[in-house]
C-alpha atoms as a PDB file:
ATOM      1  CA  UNK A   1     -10.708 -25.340   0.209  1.00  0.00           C
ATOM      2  CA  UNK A   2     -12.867 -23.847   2.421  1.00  0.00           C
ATOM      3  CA  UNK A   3     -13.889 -27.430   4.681  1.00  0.00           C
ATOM      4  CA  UNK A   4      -9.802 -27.450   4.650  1.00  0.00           C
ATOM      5  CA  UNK A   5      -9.271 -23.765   6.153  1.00  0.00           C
ATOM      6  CA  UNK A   6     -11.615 -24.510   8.719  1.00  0.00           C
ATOM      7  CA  UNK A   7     -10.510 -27.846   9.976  1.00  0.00           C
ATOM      8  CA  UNK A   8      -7.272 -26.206   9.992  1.00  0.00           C
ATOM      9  CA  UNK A   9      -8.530 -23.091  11.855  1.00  0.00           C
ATOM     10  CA  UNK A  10      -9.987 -25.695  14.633  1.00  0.00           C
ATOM     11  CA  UNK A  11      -7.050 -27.817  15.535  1.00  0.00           C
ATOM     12  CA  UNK A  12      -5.052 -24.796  15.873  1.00  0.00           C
ATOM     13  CA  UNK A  13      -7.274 -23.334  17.846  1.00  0.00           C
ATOM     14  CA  UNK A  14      -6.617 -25.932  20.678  1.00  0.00           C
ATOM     15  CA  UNK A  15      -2.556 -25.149  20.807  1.00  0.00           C
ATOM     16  CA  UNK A  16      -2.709 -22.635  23.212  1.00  0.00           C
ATOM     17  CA  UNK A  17      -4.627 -25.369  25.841  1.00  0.00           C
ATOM     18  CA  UNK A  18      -1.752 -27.657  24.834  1.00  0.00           C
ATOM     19  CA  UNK A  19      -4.169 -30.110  23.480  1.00  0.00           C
ATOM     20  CA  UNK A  20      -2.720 -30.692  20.413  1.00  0.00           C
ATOM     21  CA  UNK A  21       1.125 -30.955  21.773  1.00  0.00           C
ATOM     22  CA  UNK A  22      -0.307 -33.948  24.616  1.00  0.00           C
ATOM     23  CA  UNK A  23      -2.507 -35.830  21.745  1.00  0.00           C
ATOM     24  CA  UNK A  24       1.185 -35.517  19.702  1.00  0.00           C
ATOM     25  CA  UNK A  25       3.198 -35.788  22.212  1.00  0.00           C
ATOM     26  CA  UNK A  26       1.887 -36.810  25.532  1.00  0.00           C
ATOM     27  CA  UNK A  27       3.169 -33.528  26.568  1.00  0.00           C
ATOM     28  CA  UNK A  28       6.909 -33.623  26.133  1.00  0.00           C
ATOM     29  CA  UNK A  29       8.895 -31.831  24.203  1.00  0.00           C
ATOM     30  CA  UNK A  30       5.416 -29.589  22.995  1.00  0.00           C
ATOM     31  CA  UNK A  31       8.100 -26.328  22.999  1.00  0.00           C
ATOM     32  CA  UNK A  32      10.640 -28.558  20.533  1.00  0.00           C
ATOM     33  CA  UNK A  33       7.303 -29.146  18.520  1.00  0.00           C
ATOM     34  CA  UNK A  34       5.876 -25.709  18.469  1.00  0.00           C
ATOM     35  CA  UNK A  35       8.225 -23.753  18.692  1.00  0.00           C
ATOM     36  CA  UNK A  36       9.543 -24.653  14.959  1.00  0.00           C
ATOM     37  CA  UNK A  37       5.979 -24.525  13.689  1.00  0.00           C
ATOM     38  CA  UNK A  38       6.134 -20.465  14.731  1.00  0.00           C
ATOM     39  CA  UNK A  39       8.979 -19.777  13.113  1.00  0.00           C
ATOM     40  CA  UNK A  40       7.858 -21.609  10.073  1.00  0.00           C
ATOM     41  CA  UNK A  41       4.534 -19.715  10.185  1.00  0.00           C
ATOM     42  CA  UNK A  42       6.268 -16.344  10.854  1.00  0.00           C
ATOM     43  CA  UNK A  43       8.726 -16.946   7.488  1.00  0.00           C
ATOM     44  CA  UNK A  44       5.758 -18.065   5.498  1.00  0.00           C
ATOM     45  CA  UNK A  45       3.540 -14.904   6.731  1.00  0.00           C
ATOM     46  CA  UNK A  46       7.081 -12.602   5.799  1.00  0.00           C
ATOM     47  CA  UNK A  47       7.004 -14.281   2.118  1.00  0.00           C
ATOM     48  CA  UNK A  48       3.147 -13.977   1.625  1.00  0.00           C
ATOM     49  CA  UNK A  49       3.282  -9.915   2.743  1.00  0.00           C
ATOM     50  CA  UNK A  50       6.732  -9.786   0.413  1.00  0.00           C
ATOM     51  CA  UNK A  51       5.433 -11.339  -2.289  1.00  0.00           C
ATOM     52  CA  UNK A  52       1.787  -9.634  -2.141  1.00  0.00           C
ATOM     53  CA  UNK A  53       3.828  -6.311  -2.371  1.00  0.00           C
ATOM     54  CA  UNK A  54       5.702  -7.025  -5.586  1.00  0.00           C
ATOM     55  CA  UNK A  55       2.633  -8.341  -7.100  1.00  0.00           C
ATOM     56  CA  UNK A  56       0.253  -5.797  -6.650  1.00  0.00           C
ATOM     57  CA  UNK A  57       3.064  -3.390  -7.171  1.00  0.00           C
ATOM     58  CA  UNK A  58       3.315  -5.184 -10.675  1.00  0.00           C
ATOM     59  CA  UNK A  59      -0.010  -5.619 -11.599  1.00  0.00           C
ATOM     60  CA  UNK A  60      -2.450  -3.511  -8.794  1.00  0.00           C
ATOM     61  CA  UNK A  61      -5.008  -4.895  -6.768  1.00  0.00           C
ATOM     62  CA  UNK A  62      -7.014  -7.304  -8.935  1.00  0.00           C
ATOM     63  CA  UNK A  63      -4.118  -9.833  -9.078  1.00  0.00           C
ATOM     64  CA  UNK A  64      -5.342 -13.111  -7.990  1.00  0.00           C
ATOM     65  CA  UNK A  65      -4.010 -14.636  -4.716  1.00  0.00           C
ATOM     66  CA  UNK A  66      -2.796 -17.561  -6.406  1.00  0.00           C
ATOM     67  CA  UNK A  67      -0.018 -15.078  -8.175  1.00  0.00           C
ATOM     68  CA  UNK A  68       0.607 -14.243  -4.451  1.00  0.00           C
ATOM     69  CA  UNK A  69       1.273 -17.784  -3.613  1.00  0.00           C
ATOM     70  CA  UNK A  70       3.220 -18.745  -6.753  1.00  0.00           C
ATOM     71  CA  UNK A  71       5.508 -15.604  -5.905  1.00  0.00           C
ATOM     72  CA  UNK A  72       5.670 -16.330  -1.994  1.00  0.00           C
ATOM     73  CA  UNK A  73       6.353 -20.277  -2.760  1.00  0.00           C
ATOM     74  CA  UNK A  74       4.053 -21.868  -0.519  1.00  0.00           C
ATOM     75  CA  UNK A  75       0.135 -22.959  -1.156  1.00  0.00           C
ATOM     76  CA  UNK A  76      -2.456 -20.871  -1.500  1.00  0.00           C
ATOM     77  CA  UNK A  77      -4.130 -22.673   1.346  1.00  0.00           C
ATOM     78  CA  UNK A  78      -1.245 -20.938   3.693  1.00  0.00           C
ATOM     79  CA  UNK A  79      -2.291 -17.256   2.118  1.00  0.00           C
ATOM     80  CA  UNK A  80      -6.015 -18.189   2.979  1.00  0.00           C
ATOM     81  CA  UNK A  81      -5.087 -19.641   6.479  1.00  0.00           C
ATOM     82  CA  UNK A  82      -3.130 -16.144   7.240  1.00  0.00           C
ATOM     83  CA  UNK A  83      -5.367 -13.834   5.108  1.00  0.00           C
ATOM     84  CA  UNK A  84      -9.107 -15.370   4.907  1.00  0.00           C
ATOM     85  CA  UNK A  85      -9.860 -13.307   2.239  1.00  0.00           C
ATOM     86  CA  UNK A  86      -7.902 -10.994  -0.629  1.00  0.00           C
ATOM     87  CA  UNK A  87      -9.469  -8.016   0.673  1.00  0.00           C
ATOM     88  CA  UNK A  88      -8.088  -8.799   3.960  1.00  0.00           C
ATOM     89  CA  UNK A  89      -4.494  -8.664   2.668  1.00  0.00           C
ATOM     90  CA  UNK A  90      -5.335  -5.676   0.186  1.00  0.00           C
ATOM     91  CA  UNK A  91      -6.089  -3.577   3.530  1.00  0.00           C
ATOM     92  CA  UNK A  92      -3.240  -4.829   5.324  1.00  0.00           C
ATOM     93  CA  UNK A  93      -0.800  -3.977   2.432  1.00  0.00           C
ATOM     94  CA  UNK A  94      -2.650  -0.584   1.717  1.00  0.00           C
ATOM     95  CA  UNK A  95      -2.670   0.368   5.413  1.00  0.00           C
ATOM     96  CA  UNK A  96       1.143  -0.318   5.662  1.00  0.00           C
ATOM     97  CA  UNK A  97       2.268   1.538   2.601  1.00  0.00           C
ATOM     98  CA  UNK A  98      -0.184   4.274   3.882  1.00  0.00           C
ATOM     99  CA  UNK A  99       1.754   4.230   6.897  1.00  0.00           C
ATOM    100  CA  UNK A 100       5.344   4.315   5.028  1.00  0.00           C
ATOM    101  CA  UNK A 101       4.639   7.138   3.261  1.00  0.00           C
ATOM    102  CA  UNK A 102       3.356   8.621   5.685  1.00  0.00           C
ATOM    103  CA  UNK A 103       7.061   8.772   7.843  1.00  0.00           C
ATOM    104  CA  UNK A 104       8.284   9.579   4.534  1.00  0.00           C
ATOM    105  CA  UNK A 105       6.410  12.411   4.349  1.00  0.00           C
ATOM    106  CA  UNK A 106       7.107  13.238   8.468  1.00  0.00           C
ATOM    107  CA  UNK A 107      11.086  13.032   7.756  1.00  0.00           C
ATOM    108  CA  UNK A 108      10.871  15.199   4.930  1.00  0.00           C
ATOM    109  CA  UNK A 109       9.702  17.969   7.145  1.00  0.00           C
ATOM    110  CA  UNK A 110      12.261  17.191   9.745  1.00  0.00           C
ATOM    111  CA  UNK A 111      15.050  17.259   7.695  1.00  0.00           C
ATOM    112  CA  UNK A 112      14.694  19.720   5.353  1.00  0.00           C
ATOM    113  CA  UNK A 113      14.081  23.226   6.247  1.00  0.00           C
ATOM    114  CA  UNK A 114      13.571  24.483   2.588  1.00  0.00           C
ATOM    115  CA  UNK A 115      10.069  24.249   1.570  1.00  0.00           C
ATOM    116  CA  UNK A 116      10.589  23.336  -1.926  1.00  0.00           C
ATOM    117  CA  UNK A 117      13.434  20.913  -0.891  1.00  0.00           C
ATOM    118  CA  UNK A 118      11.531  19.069   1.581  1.00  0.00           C
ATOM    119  CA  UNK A 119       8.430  18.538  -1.102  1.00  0.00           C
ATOM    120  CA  UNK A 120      10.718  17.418  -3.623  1.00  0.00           C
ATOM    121  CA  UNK A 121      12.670  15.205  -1.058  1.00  0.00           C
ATOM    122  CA  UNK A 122       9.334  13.447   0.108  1.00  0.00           C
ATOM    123  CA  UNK A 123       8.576  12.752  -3.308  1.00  0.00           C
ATOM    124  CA  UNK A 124      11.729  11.165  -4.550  1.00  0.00           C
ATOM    125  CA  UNK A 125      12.285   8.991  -1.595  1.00  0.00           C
ATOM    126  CA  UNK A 126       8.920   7.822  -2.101  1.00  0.00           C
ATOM    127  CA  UNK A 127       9.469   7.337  -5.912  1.00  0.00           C
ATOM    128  CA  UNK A 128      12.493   5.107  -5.109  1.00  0.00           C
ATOM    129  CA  UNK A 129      10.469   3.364  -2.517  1.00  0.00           C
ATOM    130  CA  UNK A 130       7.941   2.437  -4.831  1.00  0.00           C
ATOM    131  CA  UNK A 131       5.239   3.110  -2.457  1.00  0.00           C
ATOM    132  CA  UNK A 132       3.526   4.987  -5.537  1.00  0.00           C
ATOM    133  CA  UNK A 133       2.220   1.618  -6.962  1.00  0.00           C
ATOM    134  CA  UNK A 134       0.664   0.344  -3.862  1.00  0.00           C
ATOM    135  CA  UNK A 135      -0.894   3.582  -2.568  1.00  0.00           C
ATOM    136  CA  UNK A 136      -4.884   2.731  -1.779  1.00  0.00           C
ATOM    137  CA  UNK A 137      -7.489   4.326  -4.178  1.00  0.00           C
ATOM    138  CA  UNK A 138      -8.739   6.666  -1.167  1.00  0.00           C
ATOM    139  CA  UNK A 139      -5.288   9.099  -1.383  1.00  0.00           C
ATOM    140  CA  UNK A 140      -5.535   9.037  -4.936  1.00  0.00           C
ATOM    141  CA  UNK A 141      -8.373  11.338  -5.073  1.00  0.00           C
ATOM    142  CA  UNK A 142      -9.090  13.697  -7.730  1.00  0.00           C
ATOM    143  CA  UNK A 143     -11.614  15.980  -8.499  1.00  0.00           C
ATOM    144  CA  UNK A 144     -13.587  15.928 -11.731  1.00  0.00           C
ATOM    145  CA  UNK A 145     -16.384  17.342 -13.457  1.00  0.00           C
ATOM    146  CA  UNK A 146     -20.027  15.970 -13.025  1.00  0.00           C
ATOM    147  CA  UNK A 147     -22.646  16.914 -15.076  1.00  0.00           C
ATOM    148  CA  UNK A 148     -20.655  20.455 -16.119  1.00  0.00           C
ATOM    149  CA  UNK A 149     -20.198  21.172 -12.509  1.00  0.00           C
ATOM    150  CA  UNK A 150     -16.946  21.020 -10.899  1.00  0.00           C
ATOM    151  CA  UNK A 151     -16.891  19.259  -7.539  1.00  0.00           C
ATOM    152  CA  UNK A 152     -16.006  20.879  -3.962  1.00  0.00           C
ATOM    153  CA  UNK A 153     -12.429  20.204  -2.861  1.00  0.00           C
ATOM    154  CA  UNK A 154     -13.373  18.352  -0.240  1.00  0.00           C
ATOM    155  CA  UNK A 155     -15.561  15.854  -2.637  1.00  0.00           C
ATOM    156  CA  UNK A 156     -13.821  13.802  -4.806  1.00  0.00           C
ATOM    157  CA  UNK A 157     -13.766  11.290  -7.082  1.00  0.00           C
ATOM    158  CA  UNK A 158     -11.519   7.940  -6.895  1.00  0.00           C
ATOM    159  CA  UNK A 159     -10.078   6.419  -9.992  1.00  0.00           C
ATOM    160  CA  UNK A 160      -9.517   2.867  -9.866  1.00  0.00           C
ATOM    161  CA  UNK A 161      -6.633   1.303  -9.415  1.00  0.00           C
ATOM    162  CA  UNK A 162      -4.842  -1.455 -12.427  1.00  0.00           C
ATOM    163  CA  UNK A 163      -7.124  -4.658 -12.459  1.00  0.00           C
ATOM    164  CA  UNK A 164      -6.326  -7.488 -14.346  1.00  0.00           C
ATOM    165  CA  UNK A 165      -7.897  -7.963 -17.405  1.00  0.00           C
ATOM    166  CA  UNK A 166     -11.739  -9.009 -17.182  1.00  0.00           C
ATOM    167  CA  UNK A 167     -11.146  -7.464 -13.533  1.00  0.00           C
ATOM    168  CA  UNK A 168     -13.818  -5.925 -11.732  1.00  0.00           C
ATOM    169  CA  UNK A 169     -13.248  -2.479 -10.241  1.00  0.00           C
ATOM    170  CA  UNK A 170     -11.279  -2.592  -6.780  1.00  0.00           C
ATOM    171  CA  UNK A 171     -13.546  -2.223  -3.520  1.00  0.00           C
ATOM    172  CA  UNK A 172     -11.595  -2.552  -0.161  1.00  0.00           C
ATOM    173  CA  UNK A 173     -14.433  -4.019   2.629  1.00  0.00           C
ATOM    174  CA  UNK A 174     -13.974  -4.553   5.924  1.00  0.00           C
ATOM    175  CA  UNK A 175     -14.167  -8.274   7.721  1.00  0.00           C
ATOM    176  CA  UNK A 176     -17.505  -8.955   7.339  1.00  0.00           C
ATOM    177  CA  UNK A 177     -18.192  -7.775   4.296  1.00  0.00           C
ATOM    178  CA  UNK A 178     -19.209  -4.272   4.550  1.00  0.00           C
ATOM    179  CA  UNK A 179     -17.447  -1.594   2.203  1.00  0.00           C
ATOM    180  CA  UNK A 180     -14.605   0.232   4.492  1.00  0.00           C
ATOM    181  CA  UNK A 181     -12.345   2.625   3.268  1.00  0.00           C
ATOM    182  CA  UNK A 182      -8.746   1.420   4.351  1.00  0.00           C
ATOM    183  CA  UNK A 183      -7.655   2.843   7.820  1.00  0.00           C
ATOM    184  CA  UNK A 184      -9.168   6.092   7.913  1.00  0.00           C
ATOM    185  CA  UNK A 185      -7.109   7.597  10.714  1.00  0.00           C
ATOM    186  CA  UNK A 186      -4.020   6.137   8.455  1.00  0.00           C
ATOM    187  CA  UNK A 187      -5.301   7.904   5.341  1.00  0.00           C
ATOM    188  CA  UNK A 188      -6.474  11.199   6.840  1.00  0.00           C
ATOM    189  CA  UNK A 189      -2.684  11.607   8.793  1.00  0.00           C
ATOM    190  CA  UNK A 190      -0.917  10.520   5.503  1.00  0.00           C
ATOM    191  CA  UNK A 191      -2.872  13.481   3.948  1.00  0.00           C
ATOM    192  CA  UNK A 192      -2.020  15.561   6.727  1.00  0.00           C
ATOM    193  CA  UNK A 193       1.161  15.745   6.324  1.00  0.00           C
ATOM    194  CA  UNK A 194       1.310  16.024   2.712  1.00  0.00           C
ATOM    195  CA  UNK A 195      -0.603  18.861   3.213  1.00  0.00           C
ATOM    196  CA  UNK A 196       1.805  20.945   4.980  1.00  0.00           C
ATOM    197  CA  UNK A 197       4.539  19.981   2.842  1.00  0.00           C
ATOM    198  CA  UNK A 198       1.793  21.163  -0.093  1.00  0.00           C
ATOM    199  CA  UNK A 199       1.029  24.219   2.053  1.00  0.00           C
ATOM    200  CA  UNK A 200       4.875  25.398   3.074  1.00  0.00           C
ATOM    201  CA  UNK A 201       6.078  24.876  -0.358  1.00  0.00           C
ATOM    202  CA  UNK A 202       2.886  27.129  -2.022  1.00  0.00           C
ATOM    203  CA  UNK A 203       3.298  29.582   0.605  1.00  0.00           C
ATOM    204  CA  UNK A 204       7.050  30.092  -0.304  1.00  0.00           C
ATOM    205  CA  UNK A 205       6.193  30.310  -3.677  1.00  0.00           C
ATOM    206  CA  UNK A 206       7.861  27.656  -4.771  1.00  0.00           C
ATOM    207  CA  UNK A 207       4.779  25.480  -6.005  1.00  0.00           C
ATOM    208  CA  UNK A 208       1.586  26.741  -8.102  1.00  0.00           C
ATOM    209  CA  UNK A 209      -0.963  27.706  -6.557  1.00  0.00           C
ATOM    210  CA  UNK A 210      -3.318  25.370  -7.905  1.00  0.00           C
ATOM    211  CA  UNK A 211      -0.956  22.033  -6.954  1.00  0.00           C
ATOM    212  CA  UNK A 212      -2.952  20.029  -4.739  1.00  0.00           C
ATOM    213  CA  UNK A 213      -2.315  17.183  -2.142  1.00  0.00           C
ATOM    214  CA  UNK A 214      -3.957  14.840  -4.621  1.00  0.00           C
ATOM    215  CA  UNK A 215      -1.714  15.544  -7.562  1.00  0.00           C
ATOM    216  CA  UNK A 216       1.035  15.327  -5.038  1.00  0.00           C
ATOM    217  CA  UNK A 217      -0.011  12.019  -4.607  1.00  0.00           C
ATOM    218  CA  UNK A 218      -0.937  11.237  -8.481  1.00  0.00           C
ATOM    219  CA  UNK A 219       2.957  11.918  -8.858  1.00  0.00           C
ATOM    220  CA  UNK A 220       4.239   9.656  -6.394  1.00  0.00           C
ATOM    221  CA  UNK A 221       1.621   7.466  -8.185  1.00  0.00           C
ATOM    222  CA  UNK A 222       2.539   7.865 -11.819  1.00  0.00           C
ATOM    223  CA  UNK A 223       6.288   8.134 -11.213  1.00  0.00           C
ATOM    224  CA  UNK A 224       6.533   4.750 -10.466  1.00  0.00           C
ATOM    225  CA  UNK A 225       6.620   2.589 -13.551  1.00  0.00           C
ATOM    226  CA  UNK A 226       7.057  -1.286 -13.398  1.00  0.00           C
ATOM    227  CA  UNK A 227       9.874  -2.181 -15.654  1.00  0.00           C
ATOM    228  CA  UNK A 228      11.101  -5.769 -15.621  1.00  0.00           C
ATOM    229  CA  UNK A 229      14.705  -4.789 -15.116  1.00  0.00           C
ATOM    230  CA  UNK A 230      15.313  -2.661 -11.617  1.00  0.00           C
ATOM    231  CA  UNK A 231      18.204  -0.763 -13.320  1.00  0.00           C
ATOM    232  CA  UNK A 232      15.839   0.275 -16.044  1.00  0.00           C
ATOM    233  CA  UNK A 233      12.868   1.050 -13.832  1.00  0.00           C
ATOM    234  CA  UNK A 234      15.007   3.432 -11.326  1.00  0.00           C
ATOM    235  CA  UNK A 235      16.347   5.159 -14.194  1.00  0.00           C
ATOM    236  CA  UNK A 236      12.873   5.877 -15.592  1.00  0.00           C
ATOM    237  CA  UNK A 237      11.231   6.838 -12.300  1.00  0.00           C
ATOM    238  CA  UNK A 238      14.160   9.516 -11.570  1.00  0.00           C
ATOM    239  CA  UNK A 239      13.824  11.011 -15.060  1.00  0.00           C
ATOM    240  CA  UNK A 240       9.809  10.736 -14.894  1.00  0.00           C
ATOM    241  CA  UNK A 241       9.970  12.708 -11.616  1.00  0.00           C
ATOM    242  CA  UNK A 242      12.587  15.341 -12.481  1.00  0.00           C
ATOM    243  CA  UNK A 243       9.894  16.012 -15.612  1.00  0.00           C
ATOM    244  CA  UNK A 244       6.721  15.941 -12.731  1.00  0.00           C
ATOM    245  CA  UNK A 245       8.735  18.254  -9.942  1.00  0.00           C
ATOM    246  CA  UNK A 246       9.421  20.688 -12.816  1.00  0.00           C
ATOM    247  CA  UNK A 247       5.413  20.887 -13.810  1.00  0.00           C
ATOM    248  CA  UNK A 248       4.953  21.703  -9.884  1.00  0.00           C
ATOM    249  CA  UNK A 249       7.381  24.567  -9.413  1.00  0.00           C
ATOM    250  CA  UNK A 250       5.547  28.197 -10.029  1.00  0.00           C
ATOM    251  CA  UNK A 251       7.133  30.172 -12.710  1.00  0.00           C
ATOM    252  CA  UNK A 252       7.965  33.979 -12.383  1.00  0.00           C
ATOM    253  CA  UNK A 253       5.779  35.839 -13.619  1.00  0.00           C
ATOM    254  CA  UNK A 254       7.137  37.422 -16.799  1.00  0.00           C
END
C-alpha cells in the first residue's frame, strides 16, 4: 500500500511540468486528458469527505478508513492518496464542523434579538444539522473532580469520543506526528460565540446560572442520536432537545 501511494504521489507530481501528458500523449490533447482526471479526482475527494461525515457521525472517530471507502465507493488507496493518514481527515472533518457550528452559532445572534430565543435557535439548528456527532473532543470539555478537588473553569477535562470496539482512545496529531489539538483559532472562535449566546441568555435570566458553554455544547452533543431511519432520528433529536432546553431555562424562584 504504501510503495503504491508513493509511486502514485511521484508520477503525479510531474503533471504540472506536462511530463506525464507528452510521455501519454506527445503533448496533444494533455487538457482532453487532464482535465477529466480533475473532475474525477474532485467527485471522488466530495464522496470520501461525504462519506467520512456519515461514518464518523455513525460510529465517532475510531471507524476505520476502510468503512470510509466502502461508504464513499472507491478504494481505500484513493482515501490514502487524498488523506495520507486518518488523522489527517479526522482534523479536516473536525475543523469543518467546528467551523459550521460556528456560523450557526454567528446567525443565531443575528437573527434573533431574544436572548433565550437565539440560544435555543443555535441549538436546534445545530441538532438538525447533526453537527453534534462530529464535534472534536476539544469543545466537548467538561470539568470534573480530581483527587476531591474540583478543577478551575478554565482547566478541563476531555471525554473521549465513540471508538469502535477494541478502539483506542481518539488523539488528533498534526502532520508529522506530533499531538495538535484541531484548529485552535477554529475552536477558541466556535467557543466564542457560544459564549455570548451563554452569557446574553444568563444575563436575561433566562438560563441558570451555573449553564456553561461546555454543557451547551454536551447538548448539541447528546441531542443527536444515530437512528437508522432519518424520520425516526429527527423525531428523537427534537423531543431529546425540547427535554435538554427545558433543564437550561432558570426557574422562578418560588
Amino acid at each position: 500500500m504504501h510503495t503504491h501511494n508513493s509511486h502514485w504521489s511521484s508520477t503525479t507530481a510531474l503533471s504540472p511540468s506536462g511530463a506525464v501528458g507528452a510521455a501519454v500523449g506527445n503533448g496533444r490533447g494533455e487538457g482532453a486528458r487532464t482535465a477529466p482526471l480533475r473532475v474525477d479526482a474532485q467527485r471522488n475527494l466530495e464522496h470520501v469527505l461525504r462519506a467520512a461525515r456519515e461514518v464518523f457521525g455513525e460510529l465517532g472517530y475510531g471507524a476505520p478508513m476502510e468503512d470510509v471507502a466502502r461508504r464513499a465507493r472507491v478504494g481505500v488507496g484513493t482515501v490514502y492518496r487524498r488523506f495520507p493518514s486518518k488523522d489527517v481527515l479526522v482534523r479536516r472533518i473536525a475543523e469543518e464542523e467546528t467551523s459550521r457550528l460556528t456560523d450557526q452559532a454567528r446567525a443565531a445572534l443575528g437573527q434573533e434579538d431574544e436572548p433565550w430565543s437565539a440560544l435555543s435557535r443555535f441549538l436546534r439548528t445545530s441538532v438538525a444539522s447533526g453537527a453534534g456527532r462530529l464535534l472534536p473532543p476539544q469543545v466537548l470539555r467538561v470539568g470534573v473532580p480530581e483527587d476531591g478537588e474540583g478543577l478551575p473553569a478554565d482547566e478541563v477535562r476531555v471525554p473521549q469520543q465513540r471508538t469502535q470496539p477494541g478502539g483506542g482512545e481518539l488523539r488528533l496529531v498534526a502532520g508529522d506526528g506530533t499531538t495538535a489539538a484541531v484548529d485552535d483559532a477554529g475552536a477558541a472562535a466556535l467557543l466564542e460565540v457560544v459564549g455570548l449566546l451563554v452569557e446574553r441568555a444568563r444575563e436575561a435570566g433566562a438560563l441558570r446560572t451555573d449553564v456553561s458553554v461546555s454543557d451547551v455544547l454536551l447538548v448539541i452533543a447528546t441531542a443527536a442520536p444515530s437512528l437508522p431511519d432519518p424520520a425516526q432520528q429527527a423525531a428523537a433529536s427534537a423531543r431529546l432537545l425540547d427535554i435538554l432546553l427545558e433543564g437550561l431555562r432558570s426557574r422562578p424562584s418560588s
